[in-house]
Protein backbone atom coordinates (compact mmCIF):
# COMPACT_ATOMS: atom_id res chain seq x y z
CA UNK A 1 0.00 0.00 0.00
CA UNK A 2 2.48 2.76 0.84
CA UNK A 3 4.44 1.42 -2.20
CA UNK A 4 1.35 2.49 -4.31
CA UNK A 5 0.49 5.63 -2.34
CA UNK A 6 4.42 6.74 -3.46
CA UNK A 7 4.23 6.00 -6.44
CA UNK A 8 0.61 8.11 -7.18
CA UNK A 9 2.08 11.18 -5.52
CA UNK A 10 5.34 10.92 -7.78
CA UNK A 11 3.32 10.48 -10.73
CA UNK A 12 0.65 13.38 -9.43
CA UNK A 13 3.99 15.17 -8.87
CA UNK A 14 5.48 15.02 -12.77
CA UNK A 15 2.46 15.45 -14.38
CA UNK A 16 1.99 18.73 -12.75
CA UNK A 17 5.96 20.06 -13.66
CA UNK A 18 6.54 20.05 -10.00
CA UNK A 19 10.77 19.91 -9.03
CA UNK A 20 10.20 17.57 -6.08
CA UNK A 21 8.60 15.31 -3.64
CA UNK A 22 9.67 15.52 0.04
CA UNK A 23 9.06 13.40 2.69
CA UNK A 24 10.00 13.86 6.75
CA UNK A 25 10.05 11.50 8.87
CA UNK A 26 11.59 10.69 12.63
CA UNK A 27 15.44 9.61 13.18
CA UNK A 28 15.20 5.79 12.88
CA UNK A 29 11.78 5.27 11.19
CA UNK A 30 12.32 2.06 9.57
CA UNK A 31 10.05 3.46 6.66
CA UNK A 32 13.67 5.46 5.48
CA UNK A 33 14.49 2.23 4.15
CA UNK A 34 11.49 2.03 2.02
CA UNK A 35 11.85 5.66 0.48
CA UNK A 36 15.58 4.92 -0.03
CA UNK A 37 14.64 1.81 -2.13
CA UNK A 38 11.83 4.04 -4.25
CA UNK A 39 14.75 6.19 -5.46
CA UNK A 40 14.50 8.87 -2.73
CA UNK A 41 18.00 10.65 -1.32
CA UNK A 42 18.43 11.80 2.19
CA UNK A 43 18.73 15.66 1.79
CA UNK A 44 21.76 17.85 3.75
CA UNK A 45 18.51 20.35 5.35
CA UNK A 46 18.40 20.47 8.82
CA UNK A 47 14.71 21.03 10.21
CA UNK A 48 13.63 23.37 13.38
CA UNK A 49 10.55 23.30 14.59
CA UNK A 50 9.18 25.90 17.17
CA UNK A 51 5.83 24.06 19.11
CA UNK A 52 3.59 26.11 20.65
């Protein structure tokens, strides 16, 4: 299923001329290894968050 659900958005995403798809996710969410196996790279960004 998530395999599938990837694949749509990357499809939706080309169709429409956009540059990229980016995912986020937790240190150590075993789903990395799924995205990494799709064809996505880790990026060099570090993320802040402020919560309020």
């Amino acid at each position: 299923m998530a395999k599938r659900l990837i694949h749509q958005v990357t499809e939706f995403a080309k169709e429409n001329n956009c540059a990229r798809v980016s995912l986020s996710t937790a240190r150590g969410n075993p789903a990395q290894f799924l995205y990494e196996k799709l064809g996505f790279k880790e990026s060099s960004f570090k993320f802040y968050n402020y919560n309020l």
